[in-house]
PDB file of N, CA and C in Angstrom:
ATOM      1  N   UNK A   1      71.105 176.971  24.209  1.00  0.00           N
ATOM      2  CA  UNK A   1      71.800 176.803  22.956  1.00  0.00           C
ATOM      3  C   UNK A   1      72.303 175.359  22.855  1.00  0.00           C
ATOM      4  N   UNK A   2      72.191 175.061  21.682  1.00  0.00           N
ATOM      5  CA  UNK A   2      72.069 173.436  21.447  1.00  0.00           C
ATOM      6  C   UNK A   2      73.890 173.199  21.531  1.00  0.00           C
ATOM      7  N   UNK A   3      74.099 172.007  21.789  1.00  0.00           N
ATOM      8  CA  UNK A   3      75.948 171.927  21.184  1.00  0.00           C
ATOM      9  C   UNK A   3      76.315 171.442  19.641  1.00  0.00           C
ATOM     10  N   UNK A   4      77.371 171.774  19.353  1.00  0.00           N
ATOM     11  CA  UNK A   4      77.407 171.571  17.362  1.00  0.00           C
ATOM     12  C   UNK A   4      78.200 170.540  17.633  1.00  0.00           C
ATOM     13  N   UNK A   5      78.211 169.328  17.545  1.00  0.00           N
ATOM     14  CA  UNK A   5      78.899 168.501  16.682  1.00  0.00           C
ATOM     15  C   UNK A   5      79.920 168.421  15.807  1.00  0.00           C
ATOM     16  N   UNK A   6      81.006 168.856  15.917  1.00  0.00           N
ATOM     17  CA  UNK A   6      81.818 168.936  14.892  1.00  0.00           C
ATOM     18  C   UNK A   6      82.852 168.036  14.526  1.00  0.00           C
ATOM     19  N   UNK A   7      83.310 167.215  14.147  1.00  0.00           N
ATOM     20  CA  UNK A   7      83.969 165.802  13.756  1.00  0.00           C
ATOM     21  C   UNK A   7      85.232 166.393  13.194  1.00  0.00           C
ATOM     22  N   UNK A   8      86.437 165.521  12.508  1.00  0.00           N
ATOM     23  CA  UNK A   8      87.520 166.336  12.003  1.00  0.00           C
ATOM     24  C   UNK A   8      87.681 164.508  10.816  1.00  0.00           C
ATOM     25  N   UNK A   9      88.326 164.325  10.192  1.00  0.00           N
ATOM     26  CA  UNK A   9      88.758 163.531   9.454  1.00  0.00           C
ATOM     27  C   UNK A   9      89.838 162.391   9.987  1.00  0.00           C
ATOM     28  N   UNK A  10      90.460 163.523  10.785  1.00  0.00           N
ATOM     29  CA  UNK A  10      91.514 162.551  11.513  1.00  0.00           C
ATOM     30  C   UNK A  10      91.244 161.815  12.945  1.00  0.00           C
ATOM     31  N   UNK A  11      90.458 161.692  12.955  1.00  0.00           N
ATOM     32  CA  UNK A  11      89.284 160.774  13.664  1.00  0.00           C
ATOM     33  C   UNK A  11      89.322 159.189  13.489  1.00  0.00           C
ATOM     34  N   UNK A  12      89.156 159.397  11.847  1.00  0.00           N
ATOM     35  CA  UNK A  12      89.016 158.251  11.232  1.00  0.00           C
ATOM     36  C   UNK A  12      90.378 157.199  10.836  1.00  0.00           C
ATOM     37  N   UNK A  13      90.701 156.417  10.627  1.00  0.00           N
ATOM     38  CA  UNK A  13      91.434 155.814   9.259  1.00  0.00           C
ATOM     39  C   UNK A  13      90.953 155.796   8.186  1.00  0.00           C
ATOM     40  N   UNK A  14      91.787 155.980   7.434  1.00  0.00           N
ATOM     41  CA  UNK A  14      91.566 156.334   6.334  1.00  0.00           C
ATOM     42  C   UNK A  14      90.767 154.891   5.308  1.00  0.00           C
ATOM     43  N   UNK A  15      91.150 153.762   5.913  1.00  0.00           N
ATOM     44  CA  UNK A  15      90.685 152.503   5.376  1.00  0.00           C
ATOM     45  C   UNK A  15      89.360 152.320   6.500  1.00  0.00           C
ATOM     46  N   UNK A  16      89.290 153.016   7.419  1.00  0.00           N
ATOM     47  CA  UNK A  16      88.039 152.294   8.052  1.00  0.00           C
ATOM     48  C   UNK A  16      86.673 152.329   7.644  1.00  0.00           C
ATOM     49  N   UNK A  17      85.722 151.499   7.997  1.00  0.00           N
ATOM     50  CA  UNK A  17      84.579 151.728   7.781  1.00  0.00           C
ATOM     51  C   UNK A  17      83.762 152.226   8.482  1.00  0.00           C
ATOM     52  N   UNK A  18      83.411 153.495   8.207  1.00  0.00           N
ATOM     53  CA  UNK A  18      82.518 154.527   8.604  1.00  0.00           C
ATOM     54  C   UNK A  18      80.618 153.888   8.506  1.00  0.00           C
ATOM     55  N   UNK A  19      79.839 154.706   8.736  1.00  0.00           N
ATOM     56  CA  UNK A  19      78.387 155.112   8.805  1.00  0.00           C
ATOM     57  C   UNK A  19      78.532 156.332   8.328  1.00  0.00           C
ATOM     58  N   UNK A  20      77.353 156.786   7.447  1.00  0.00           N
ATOM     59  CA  UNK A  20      77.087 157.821   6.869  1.00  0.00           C
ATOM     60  C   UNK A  20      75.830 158.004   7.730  1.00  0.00           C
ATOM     61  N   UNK A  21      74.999 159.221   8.443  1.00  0.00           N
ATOM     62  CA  UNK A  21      73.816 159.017   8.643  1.00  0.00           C
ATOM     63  C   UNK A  21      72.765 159.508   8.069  1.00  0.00           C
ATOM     64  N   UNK A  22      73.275 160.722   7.682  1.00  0.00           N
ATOM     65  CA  UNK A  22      72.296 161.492   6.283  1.00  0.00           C
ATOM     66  C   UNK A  22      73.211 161.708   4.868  1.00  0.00           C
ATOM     67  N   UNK A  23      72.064 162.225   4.297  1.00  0.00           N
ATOM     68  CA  UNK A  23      72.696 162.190   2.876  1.00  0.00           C
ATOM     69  C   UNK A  23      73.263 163.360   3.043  1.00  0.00           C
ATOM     70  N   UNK A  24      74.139 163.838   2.322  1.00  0.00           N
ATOM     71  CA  UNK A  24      75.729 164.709   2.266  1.00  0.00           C
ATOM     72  C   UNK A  24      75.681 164.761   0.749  1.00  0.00           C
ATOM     73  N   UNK A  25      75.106 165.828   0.551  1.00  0.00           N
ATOM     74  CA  UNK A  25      75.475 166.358  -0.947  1.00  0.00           C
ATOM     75  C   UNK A  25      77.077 167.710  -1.240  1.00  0.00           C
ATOM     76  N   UNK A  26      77.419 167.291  -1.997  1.00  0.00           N
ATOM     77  CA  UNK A  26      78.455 168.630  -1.827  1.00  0.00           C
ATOM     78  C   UNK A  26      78.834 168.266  -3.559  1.00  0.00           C
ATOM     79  N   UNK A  27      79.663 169.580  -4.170  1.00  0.00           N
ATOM     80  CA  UNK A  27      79.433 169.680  -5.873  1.00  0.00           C
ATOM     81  C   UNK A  27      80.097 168.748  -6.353  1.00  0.00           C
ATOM     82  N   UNK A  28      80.878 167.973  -5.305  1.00  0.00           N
ATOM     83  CA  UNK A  28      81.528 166.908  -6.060  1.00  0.00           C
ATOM     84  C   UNK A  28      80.346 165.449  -6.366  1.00  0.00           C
ATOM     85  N   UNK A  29      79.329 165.573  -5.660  1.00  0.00           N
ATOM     86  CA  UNK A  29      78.299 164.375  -5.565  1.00  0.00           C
ATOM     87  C   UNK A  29      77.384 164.348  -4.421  1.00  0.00           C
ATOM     88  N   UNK A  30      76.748 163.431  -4.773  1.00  0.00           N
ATOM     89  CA  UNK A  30      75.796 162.972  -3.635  1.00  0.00           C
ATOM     90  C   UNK A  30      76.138 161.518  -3.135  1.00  0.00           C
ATOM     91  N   UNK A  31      76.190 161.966  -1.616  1.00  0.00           N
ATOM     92  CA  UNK A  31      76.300 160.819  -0.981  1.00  0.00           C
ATOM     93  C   UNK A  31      75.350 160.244   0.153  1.00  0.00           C
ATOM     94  N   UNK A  32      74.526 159.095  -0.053  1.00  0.00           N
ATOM     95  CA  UNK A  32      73.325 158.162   0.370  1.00  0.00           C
ATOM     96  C   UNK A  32      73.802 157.693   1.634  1.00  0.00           C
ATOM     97  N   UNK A  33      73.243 157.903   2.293  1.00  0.00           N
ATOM     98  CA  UNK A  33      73.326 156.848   4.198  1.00  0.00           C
ATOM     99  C   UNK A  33      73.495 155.213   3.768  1.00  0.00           C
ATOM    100  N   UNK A  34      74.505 155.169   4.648  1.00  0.00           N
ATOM    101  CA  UNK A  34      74.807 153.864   4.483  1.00  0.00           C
ATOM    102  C   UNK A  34      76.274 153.453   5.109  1.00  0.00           C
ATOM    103  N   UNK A  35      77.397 152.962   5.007  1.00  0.00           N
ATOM    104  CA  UNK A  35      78.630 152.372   5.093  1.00  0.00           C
ATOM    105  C   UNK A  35      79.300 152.980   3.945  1.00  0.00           C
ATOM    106  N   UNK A  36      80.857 152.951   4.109  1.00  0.00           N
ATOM    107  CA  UNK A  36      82.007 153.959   3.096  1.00  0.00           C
ATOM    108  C   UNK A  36      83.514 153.452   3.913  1.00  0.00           C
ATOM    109  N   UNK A  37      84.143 153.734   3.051  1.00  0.00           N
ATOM    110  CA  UNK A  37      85.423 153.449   3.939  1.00  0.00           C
ATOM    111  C   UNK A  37      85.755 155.094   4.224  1.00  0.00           C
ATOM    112  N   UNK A  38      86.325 155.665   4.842  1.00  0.00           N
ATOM    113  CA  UNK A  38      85.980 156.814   5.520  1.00  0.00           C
ATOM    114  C   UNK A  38      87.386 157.394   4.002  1.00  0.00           C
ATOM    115  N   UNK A  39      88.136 156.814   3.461  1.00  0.00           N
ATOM    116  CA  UNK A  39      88.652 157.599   2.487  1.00  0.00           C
ATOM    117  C   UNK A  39      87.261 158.494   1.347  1.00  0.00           C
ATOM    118  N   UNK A  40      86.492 157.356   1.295  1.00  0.00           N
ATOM    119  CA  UNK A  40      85.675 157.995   0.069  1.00  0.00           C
ATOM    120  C   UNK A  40      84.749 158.867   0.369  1.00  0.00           C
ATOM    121  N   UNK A  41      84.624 159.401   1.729  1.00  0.00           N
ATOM    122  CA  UNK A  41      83.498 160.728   1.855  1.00  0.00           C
ATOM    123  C   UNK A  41      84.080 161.961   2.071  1.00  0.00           C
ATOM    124  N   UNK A  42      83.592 162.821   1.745  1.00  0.00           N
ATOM    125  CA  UNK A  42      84.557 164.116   1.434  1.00  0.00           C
ATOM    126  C   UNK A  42      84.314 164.893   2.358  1.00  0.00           C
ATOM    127  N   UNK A  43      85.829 165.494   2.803  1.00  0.00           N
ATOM    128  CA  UNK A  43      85.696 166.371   3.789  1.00  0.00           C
ATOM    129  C   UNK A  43      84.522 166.948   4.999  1.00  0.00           C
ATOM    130  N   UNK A  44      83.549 167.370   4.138  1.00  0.00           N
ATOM    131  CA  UNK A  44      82.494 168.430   4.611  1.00  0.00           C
ATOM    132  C   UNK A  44      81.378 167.214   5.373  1.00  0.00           C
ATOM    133  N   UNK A  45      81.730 165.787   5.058  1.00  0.00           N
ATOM    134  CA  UNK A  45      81.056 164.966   5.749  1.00  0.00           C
ATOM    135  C   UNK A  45      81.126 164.514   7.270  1.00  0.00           C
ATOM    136  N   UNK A  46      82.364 164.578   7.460  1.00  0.00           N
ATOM    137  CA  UNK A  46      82.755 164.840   8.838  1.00  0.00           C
ATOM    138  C   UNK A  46      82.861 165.769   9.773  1.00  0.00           C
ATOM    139  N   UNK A  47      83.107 167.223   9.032  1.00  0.00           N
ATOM    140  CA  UNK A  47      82.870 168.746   9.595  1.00  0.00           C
ATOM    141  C   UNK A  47      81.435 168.626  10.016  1.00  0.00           C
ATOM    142  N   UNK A  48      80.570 168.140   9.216  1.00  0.00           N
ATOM    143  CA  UNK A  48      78.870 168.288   9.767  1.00  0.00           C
ATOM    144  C   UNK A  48      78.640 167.286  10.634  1.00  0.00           C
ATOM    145  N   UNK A  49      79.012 166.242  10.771  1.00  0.00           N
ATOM    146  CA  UNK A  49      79.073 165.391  12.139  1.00  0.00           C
ATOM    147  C   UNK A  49      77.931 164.209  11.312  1.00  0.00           C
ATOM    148  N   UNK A  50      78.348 164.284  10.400  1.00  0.00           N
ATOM    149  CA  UNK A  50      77.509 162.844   9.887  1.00  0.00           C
ATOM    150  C   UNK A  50      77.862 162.057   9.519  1.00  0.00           C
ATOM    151  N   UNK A  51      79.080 161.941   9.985  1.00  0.00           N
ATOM    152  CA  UNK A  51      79.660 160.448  10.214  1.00  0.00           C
ATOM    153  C   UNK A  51      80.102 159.626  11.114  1.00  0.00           C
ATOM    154  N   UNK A  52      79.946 158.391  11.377  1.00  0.00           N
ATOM    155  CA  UNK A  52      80.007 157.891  12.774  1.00  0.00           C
ATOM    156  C   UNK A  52      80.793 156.565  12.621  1.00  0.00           C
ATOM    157  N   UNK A  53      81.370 156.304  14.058  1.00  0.00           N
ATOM    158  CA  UNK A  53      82.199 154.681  13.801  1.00  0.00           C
ATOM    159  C   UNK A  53      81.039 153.580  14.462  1.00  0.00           C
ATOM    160  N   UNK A  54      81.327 152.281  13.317  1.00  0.00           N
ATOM    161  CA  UNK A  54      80.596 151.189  13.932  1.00  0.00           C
ATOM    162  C   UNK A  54      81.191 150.627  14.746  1.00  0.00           C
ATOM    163  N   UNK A  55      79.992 150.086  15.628  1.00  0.00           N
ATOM    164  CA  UNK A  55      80.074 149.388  16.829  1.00  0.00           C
ATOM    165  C   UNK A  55      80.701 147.876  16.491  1.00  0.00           C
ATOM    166  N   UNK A  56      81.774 147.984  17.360  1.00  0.00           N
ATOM    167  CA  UNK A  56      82.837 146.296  16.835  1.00  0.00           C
ATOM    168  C   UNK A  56      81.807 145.817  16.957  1.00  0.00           C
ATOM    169  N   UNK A  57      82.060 144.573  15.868  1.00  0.00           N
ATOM    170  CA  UNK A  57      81.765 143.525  15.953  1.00  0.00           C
ATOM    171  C   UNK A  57      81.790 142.228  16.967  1.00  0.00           C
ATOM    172  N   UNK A  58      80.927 141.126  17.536  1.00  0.00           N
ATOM    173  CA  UNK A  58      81.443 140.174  17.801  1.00  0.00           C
ATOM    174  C   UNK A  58      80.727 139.172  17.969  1.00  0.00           C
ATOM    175  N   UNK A  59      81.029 138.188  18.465  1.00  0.00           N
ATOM    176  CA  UNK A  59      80.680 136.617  18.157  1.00  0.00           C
ATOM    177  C   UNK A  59      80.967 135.926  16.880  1.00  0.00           C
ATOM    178  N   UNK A  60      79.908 135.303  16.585  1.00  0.00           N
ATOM    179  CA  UNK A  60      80.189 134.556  15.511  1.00  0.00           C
ATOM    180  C   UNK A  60      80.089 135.574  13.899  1.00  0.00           C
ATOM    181  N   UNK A  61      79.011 136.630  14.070  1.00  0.00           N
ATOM    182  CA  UNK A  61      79.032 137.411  13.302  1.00  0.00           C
ATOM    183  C   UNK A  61      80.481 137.854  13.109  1.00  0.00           C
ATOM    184  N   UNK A  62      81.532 138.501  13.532  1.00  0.00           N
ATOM    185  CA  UNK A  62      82.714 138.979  13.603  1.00  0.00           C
ATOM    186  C   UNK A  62      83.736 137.988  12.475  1.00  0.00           C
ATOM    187  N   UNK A  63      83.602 136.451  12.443  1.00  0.00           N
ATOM    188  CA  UNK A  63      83.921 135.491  11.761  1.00  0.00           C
ATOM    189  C   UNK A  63      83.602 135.709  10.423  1.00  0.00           C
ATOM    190  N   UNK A  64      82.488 135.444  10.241  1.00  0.00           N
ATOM    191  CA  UNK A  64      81.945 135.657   9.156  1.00  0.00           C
ATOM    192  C   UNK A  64      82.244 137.123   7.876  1.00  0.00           C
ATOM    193  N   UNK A  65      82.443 138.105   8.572  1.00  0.00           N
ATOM    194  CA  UNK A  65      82.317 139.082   8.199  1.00  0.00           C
ATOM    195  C   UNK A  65      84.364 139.208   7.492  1.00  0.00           C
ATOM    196  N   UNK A  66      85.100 138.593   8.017  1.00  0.00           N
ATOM    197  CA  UNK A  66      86.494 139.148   7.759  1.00  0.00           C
ATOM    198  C   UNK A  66      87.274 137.777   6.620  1.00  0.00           C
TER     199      UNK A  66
END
């Protein structure tokens, strides 16, 4: 038996920037793979485990980016 994945919200900050990895439809919308600040994906996106934290940044990229 496989293991489930299950994520919770409070995981996140609420300002951070998340990864989406699949698309996550639910009746409020559809939501596309990509980056989100983890306020704007709804609930049921994190219960299914399809959301993930990015890997810090660093070097010179890290500069650039803030």
């Amino acid at each position: 038996m496989a293991i489930e994945r299950r994520l919770s919200r409070s995981m996140f900050a609420e300002a951070e920037v998340v990864e989406l990895r699949q698309v996550c439809m639910t009746p409020s919308g559809l939501f596309e793979p990509g980056k989100y600040i983890a306020g704007q994906l709804p609930d049921a996106a994190f219960e299914m485990g399809l959301v993930e934290k990015l890997p810090p940044v660093r070097g010179k990229s890290e500069e650039k980016e803030t």
